[in-house]
C-alpha atoms as a PDB file:
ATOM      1  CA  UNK A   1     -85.495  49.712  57.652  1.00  0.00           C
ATOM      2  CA  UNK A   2     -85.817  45.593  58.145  1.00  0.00           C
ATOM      3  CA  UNK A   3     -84.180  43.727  55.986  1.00  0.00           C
ATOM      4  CA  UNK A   4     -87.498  41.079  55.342  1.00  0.00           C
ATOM      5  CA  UNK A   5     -88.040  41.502  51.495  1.00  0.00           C
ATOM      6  CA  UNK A   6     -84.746  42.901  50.329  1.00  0.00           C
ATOM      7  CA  UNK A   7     -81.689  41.345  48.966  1.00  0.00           C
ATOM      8  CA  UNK A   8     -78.505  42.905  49.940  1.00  0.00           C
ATOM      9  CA  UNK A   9     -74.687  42.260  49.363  1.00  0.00           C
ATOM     10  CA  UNK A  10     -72.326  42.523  51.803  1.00  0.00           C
ATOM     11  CA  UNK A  11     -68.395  43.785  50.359  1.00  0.00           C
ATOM     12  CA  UNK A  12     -65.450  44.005  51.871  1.00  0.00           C
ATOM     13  CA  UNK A  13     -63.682  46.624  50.008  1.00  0.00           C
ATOM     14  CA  UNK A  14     -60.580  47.633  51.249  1.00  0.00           C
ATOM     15  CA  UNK A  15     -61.378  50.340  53.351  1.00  0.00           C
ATOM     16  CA  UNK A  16     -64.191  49.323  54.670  1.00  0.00           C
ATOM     17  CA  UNK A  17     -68.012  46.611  54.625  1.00  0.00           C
ATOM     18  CA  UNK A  18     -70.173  48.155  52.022  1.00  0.00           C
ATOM     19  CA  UNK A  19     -74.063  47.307  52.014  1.00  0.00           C
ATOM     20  CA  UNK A  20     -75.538  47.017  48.681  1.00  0.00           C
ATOM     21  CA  UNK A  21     -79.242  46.979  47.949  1.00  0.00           C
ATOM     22  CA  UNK A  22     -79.502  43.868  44.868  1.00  0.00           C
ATOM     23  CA  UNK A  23     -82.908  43.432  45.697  1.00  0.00           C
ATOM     24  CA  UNK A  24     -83.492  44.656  41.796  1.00  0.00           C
ATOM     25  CA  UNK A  25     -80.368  43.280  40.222  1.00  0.00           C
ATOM     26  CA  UNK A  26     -80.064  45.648  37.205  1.00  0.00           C
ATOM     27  CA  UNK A  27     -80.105  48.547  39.786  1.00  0.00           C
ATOM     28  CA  UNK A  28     -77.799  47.763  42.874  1.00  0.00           C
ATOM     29  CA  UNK A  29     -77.300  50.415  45.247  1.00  0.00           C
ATOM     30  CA  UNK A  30     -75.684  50.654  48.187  1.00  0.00           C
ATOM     31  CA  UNK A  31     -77.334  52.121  51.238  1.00  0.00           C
ATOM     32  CA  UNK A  32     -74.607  52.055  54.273  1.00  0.00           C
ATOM     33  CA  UNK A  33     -70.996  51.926  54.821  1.00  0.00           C
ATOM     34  CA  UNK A  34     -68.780  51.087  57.854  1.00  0.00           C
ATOM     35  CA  UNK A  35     -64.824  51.846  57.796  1.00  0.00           C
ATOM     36  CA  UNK A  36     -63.252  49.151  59.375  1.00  0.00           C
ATOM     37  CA  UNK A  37     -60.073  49.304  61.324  1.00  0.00           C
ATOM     38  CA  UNK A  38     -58.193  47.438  58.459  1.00  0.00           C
ATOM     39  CA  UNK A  39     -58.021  46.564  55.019  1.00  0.00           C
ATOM     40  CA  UNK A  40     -61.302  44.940  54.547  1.00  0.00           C
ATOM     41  CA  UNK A  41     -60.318  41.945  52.240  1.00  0.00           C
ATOM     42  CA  UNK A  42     -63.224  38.668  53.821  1.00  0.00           C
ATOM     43  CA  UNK A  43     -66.516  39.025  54.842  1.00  0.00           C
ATOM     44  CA  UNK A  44     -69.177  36.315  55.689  1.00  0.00           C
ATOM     45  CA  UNK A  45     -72.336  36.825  57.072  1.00  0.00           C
ATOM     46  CA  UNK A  46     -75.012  35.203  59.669  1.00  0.00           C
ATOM     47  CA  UNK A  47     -77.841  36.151  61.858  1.00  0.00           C
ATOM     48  CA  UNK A  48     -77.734  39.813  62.234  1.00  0.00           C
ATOM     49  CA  UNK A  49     -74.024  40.246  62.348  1.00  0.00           C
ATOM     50  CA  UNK A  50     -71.166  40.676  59.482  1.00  0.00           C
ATOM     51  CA  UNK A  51     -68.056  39.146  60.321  1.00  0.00           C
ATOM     52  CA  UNK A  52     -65.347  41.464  58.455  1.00  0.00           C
ATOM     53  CA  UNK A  53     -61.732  40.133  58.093  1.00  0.00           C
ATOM     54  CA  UNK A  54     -59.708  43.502  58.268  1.00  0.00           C
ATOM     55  CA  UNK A  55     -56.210  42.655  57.864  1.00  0.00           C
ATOM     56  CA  UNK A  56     -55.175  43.703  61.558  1.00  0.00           C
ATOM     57  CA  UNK A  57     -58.408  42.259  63.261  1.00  0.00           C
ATOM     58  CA  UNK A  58     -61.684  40.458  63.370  1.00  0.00           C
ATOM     59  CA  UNK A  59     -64.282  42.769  62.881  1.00  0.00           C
ATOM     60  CA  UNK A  60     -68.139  41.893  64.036  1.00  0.00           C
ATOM     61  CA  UNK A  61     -70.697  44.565  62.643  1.00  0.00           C
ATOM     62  CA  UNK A  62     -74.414  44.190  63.516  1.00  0.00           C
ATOM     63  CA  UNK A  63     -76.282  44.508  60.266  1.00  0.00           C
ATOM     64  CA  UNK A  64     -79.908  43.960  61.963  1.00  0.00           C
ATOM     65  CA  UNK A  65     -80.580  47.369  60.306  1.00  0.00           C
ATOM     66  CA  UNK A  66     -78.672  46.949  57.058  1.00  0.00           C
ATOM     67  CA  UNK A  67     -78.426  51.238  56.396  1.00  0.00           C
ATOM     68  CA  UNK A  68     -76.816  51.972  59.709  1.00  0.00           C
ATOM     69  CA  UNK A  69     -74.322  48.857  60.340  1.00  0.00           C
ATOM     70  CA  UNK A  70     -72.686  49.319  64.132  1.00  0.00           C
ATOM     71  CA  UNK A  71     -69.821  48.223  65.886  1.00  0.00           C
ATOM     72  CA  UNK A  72     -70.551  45.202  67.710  1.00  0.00           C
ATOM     73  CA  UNK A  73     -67.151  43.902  68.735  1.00  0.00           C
ATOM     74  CA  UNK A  74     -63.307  43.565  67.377  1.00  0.00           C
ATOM     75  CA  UNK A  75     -60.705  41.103  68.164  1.00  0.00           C
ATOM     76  CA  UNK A  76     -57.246  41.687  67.167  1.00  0.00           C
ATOM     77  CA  UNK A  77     -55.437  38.933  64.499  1.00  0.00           C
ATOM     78  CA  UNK A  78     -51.935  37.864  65.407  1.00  0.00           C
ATOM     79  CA  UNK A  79     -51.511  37.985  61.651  1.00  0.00           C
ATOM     80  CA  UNK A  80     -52.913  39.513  58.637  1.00  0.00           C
ATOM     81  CA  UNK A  81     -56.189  38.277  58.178  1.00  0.00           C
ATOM     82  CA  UNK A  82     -57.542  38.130  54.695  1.00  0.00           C
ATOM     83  CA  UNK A  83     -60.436  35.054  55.337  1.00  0.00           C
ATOM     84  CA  UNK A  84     -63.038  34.079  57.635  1.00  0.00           C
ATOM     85  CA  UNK A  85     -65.963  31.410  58.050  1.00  0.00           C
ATOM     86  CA  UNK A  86     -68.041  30.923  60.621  1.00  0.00           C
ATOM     87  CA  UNK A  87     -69.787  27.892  61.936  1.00  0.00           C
ATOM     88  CA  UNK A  88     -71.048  26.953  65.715  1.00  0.00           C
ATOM     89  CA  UNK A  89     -70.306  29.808  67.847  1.00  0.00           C
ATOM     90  CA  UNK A  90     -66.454  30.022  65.889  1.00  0.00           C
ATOM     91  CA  UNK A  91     -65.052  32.166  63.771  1.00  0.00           C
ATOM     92  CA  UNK A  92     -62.222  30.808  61.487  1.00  0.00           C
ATOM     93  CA  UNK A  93     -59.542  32.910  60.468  1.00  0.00           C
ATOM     94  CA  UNK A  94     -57.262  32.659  57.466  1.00  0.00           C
ATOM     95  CA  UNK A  95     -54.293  35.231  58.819  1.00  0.00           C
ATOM     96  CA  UNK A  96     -51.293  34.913  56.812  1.00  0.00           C
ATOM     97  CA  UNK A  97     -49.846  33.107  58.966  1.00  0.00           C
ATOM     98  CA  UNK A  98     -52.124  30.422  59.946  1.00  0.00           C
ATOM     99  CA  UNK A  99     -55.628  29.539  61.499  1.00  0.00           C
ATOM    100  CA  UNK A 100     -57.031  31.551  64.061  1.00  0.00           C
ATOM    101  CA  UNK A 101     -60.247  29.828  66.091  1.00  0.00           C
ATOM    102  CA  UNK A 102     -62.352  32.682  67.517  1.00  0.00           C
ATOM    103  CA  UNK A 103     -65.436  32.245  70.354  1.00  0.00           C
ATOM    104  CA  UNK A 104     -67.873  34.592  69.061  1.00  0.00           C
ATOM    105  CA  UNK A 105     -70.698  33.334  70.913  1.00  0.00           C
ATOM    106  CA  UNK A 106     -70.613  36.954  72.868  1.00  0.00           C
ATOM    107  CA  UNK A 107     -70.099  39.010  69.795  1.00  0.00           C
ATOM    108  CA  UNK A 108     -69.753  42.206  72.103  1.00  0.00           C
ATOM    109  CA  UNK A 109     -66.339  40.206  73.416  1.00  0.00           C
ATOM    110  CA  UNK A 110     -64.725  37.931  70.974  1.00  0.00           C
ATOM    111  CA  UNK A 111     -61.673  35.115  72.429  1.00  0.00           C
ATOM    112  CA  UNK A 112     -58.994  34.022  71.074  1.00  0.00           C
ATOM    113  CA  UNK A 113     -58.966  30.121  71.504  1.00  0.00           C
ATOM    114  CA  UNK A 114     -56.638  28.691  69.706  1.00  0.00           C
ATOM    115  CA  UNK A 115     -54.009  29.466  67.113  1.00  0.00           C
ATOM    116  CA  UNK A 116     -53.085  26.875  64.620  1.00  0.00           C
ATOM    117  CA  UNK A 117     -49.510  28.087  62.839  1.00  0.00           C
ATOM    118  CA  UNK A 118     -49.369  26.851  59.132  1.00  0.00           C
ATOM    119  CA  UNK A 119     -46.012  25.371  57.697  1.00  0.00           C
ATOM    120  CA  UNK A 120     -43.068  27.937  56.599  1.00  0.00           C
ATOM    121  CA  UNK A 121     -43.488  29.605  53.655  1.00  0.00           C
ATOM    122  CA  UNK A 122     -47.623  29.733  53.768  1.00  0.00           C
ATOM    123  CA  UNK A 123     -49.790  32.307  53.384  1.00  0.00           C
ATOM    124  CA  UNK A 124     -52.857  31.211  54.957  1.00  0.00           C
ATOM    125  CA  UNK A 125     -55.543  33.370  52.747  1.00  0.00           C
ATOM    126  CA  UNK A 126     -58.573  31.543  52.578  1.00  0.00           C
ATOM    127  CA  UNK A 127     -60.568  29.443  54.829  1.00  0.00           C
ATOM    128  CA  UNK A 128     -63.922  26.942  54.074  1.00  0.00           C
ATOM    129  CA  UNK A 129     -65.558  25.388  57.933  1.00  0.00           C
ATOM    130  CA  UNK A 130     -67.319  22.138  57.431  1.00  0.00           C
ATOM    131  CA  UNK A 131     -68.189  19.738  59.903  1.00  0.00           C
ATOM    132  CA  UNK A 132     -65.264  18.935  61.891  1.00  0.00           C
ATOM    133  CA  UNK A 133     -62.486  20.473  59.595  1.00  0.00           C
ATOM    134  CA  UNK A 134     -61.139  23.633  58.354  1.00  0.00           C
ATOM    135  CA  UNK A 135     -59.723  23.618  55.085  1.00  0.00           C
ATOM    136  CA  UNK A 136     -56.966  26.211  53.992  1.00  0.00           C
ATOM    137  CA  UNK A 137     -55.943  27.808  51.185  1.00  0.00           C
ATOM    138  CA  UNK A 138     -52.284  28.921  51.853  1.00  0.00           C
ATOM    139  CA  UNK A 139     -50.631  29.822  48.895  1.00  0.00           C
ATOM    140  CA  UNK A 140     -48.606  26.566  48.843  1.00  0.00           C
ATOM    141  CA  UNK A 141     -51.417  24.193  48.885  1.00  0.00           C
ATOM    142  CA  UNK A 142     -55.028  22.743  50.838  1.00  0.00           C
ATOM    143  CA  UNK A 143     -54.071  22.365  54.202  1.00  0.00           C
ATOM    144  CA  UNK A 144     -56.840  20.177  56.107  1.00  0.00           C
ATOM    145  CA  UNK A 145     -56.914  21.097  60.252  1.00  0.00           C
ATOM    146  CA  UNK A 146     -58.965  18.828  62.008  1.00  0.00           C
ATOM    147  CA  UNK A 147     -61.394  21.574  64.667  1.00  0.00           C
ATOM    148  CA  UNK A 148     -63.617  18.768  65.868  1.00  0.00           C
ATOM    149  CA  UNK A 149     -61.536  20.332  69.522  1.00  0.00           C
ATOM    150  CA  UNK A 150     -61.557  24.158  68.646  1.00  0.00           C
ATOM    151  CA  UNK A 151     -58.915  24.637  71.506  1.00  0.00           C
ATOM    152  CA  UNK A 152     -56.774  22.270  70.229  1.00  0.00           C
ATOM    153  CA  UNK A 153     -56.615  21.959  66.582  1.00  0.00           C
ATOM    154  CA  UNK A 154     -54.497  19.588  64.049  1.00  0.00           C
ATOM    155  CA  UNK A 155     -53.562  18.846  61.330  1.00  0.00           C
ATOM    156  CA  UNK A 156     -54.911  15.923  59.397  1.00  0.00           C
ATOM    157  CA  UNK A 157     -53.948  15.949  55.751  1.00  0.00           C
ATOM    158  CA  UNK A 158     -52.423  18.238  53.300  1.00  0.00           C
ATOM    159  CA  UNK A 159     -51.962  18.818  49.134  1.00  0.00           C
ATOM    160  CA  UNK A 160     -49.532  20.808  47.395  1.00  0.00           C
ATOM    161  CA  UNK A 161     -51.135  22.707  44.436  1.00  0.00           C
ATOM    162  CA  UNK A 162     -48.867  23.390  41.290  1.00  0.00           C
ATOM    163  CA  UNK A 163     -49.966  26.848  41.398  1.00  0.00           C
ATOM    164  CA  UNK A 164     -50.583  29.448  44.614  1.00  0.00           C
ATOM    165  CA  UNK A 165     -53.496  28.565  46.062  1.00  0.00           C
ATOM    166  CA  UNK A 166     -56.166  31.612  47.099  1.00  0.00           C
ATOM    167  CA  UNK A 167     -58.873  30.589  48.144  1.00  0.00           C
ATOM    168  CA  UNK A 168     -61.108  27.592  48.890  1.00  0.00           C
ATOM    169  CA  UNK A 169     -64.642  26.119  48.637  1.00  0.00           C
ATOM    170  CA  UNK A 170     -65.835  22.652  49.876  1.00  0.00           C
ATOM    171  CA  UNK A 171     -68.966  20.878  48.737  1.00  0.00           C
ATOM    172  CA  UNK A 172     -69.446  17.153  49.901  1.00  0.00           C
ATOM    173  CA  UNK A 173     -66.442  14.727  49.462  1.00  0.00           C
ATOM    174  CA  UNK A 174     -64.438  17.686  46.695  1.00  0.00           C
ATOM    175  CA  UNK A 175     -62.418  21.136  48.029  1.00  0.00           C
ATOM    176  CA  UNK A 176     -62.173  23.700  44.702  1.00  0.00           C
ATOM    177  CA  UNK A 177     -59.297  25.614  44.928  1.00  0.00           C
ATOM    178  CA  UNK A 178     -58.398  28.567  42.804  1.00  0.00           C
ATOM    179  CA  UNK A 179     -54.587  27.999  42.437  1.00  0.00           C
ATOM    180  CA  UNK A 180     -53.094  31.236  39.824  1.00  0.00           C
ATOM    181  CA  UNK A 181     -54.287  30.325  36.098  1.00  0.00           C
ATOM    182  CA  UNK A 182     -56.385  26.987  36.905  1.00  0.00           C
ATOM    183  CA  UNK A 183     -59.330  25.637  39.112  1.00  0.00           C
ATOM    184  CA  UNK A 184     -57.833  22.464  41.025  1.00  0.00           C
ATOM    185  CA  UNK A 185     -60.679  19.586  42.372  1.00  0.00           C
ATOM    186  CA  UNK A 186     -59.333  17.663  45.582  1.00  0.00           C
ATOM    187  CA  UNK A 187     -60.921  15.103  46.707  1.00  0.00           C
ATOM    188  CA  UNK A 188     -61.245  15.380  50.702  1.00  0.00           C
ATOM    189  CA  UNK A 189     -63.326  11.873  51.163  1.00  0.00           C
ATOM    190  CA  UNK A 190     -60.243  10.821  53.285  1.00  0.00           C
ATOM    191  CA  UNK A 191     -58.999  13.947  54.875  1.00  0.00           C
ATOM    192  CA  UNK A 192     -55.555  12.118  56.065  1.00  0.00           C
ATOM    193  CA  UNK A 193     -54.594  11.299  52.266  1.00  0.00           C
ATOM    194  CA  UNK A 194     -56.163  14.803  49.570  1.00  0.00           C
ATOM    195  CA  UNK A 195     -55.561  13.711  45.828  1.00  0.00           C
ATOM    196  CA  UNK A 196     -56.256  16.057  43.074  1.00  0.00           C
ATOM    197  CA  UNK A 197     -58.841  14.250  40.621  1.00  0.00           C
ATOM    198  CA  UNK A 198     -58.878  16.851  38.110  1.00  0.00           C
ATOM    199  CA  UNK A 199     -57.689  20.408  37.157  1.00  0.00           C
ATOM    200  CA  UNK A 200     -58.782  23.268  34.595  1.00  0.00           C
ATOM    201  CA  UNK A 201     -56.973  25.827  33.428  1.00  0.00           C
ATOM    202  CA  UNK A 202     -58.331  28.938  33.834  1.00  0.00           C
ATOM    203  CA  UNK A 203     -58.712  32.620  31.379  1.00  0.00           C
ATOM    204  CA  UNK A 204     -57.131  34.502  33.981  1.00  0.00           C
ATOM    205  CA  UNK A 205     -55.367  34.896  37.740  1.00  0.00           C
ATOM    206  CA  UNK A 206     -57.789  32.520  39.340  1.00  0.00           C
ATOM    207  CA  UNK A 207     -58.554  34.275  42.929  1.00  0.00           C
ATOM    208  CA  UNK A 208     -62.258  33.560  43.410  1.00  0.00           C
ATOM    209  CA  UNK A 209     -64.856  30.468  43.489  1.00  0.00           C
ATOM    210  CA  UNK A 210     -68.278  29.356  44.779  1.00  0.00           C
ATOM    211  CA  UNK A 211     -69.389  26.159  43.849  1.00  0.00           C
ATOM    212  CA  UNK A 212     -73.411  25.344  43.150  1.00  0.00           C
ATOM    213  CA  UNK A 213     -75.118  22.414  41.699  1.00  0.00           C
ATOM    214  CA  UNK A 214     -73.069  20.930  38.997  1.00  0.00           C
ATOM    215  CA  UNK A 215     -71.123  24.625  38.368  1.00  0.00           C
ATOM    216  CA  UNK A 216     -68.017  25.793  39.703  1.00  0.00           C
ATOM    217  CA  UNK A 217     -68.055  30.021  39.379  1.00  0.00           C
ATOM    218  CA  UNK A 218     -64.316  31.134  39.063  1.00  0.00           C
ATOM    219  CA  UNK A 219     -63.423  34.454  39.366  1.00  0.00           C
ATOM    220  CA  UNK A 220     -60.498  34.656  37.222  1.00  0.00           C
ATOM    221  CA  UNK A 221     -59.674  38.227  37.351  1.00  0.00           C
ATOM    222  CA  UNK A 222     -60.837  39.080  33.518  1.00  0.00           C
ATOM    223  CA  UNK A 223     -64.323  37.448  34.066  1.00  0.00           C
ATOM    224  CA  UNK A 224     -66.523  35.144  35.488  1.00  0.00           C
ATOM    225  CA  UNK A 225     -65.772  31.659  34.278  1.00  0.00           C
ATOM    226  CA  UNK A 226     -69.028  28.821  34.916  1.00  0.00           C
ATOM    227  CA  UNK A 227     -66.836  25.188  35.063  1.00  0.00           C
ATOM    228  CA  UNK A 228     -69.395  22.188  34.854  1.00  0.00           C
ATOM    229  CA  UNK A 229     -68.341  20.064  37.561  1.00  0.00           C
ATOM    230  CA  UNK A 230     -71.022  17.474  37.570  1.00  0.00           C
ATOM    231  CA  UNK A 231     -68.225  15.020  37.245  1.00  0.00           C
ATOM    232  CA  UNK A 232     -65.763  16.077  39.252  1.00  0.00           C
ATOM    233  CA  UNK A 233     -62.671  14.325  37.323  1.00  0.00           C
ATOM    234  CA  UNK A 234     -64.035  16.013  33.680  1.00  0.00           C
ATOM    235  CA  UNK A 235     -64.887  19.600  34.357  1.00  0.00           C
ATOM    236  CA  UNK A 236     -66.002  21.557  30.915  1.00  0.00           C
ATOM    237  CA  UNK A 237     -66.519  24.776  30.390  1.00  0.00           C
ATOM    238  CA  UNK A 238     -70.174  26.018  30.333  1.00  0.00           C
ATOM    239  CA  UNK A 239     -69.684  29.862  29.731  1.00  0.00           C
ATOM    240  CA  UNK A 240     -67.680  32.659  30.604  1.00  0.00           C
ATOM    241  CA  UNK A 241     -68.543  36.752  30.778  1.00  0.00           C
ATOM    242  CA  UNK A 242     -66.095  39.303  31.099  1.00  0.00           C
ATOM    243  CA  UNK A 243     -65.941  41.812  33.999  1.00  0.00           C
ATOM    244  CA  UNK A 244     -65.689  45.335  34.181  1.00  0.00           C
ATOM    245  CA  UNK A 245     -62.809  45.141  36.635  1.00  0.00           C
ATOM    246  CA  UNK A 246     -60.579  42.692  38.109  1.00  0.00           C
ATOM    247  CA  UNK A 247     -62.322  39.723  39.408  1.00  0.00           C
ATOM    248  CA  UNK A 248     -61.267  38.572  42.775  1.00  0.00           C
ATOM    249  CA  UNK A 249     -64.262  37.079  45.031  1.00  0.00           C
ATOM    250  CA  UNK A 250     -67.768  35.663  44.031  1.00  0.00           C
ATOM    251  CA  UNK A 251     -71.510  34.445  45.659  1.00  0.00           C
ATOM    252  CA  UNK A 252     -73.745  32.812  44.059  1.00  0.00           C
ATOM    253  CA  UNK A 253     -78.004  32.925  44.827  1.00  0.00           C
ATOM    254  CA  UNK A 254     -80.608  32.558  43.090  1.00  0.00           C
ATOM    255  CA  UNK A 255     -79.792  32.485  39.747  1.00  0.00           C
ATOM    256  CA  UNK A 256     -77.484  35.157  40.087  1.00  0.00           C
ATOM    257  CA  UNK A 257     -73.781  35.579  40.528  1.00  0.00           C
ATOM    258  CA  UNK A 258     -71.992  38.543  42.453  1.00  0.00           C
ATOM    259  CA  UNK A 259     -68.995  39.277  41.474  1.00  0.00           C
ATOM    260  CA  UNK A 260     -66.029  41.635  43.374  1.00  0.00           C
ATOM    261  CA  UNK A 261     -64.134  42.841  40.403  1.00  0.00           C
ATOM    262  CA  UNK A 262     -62.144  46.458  41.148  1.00  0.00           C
ATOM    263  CA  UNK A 263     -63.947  49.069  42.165  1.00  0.00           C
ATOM    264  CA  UNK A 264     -67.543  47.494  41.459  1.00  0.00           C
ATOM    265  CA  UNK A 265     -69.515  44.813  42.341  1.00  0.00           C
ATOM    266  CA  UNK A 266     -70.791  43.065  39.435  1.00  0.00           C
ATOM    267  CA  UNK A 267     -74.049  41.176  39.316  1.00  0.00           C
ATOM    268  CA  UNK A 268     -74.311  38.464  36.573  1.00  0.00           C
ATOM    269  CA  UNK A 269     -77.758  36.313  35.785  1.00  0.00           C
ATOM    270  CA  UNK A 270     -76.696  33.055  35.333  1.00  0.00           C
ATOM    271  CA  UNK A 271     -79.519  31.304  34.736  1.00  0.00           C
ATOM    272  CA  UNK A 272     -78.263  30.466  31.374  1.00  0.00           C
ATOM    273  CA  UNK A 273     -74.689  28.736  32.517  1.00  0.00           C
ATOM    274  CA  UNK A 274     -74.052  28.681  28.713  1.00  0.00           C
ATOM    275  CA  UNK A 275     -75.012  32.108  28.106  1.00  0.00           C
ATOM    276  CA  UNK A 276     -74.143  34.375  31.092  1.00  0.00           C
ATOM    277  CA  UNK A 277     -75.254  37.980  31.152  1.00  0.00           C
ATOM    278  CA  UNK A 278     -74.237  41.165  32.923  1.00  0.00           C
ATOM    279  CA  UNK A 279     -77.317  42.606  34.901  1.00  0.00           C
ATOM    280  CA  UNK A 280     -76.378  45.323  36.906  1.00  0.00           C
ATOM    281  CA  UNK A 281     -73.185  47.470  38.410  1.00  0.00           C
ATOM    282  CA  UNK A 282     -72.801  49.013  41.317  1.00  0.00           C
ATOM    283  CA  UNK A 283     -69.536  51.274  41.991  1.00  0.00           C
ATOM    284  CA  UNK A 284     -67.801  50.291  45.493  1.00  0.00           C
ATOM    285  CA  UNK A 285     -65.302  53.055  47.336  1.00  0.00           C
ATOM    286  CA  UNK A 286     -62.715  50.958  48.312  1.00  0.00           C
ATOM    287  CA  UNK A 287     -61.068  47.585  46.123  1.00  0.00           C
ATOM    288  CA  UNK A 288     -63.789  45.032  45.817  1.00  0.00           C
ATOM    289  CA  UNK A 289     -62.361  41.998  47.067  1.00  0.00           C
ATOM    290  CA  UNK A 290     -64.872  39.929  48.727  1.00  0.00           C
ATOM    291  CA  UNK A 291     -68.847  39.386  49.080  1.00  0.00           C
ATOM    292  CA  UNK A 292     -71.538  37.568  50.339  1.00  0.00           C
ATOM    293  CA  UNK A 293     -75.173  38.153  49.689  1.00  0.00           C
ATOM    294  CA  UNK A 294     -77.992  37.102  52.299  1.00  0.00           C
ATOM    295  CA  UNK A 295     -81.466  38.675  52.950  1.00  0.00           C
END
């Protein structure tokens, strides 16, 4: 089965990457399964191959065939790793206790090559690659590491959120970070000197966001919130839908958003901002706590 013509969602559920079939949103289902080592909790995914962050390791699962996913290689975390994002050959690694800079340009044998530790106290849990940076989320605050040298990164600025910071998404000259009950909007223009330009507080336990035009998509554990961020230092609300479970991670595509909430992937049409409806459901084995969606 080829994957040219379907839509499918990739989750990384706890105990393992499910494969959802979203190529009709109002009926997902899911057509493979792989058990990972770990506690699946990060997944991102290019070319043929699903990079799974497992909690003990790096997982890379070819997904060329999308209803049998195999093994392609593993390479084990020094800490707990709960985020990756990859970009030129490199896997970035959010693992607790820092940022881990993988070569995966072999996939069969990933390296280790470098390790950047993040200040005491951090939780690295989140990580966003663009251009030459890596940008954090690490409980504490946005921690900005400067990879334009993969083997030997630094850091180059930081911000201290009022809230813990999850997780992280950058879009031109702004990072969003989910930080507890609020969505926090850094601007990164000058990556020695992060200010926070604006902040809204969220429904719920903020843990998720994907940023897309002029919206902001928070998972907020109760629902799906849609923040209109066309001006980054006034962000409104546009609409909100409650979720069936507890909202943790969230893609967006195509006029719809996907939402990891419990033991379910949600999928929301949001073509309406305003007005945002529940399409489709599709139970998941293991803890829903991250997606990405890619045909």
């Amino acid at each position: 089965m080829e994957r040219r013509g379907k839509l499918y969602a990739y989750v990384a559920n706890g105990r393992g990457l499910g494969i959802i079939d979203v190529s009709n949103p109002s009926s997902p289902k899911e057509v493979s399964y792989y058990e990972t080592k770990g506690e699946a909790r990060g997944v991102y995914v290019l070319g043929n191959c699903a990079y799974v962050a497992d909690g003990r390791s790096l997982g890379i699962i070819d997904v060329s065939n999308p209803t049998s996913p195999k093994v392609k290689g593993y390479r084990k975390t020094r800490g707990y790793a709960e985020g990756v994002y990859v970009l030129n050959n490199y896997a970035y690694v959010a693992n607790g206790r820092g940022l881990e800079i993988i070569d995966v340009s072999n996939p069969t044998s990933p390296k280790e090559v470098s390790y950047y530790e993040t200040r005491s106290q951090a939780w690295s849990r989140s990580v966003y690659a663009l251009n030459n940076y890596a940008y954090i989320a690490d409980g504490r605050g946005l921690g900005i590491i400067d990879v334009s040298n993969p083997t030997s990164p630094k850091e180059k600025g930081r911000y201290e959120t009022s809230g813990y910071a999850w997780r992280v998404y950058v879009l031109r000259d702004y990072a969003y970070v989910v930080n507890e009950r609020s969505l926090g909007i850094i601007d990164v223009s000058n990556p020695t000197s992060p200010k926070e330009v604006s902040y809204y507080e969220t429904k719920g336990e903020a843990r998720g966001v994907y940023v897309l035009g002029n919206c902001a998509y928070v998972a907020d554990g109760r629902s799906l919130g849609i923040i209109d961020v066309s001006n980054p230092t006034s962000p409104k609300v546009k609409g909100y839908r409650k979720t069936r479970g507890y909202a943790e991670g969230v893609y967006v595509l195509n006029n719809y958003a996907y939402v990891a909430n419990g033991r379910s992937l949600g999928i929301i049409d949001v073509s309406n901002p305003s007005s945002p409806k529940v399409k489709g459901y599709c139970k998941t084995p293991g803890w829903a706590k991250g997606v990405y969606v890619l045909n």
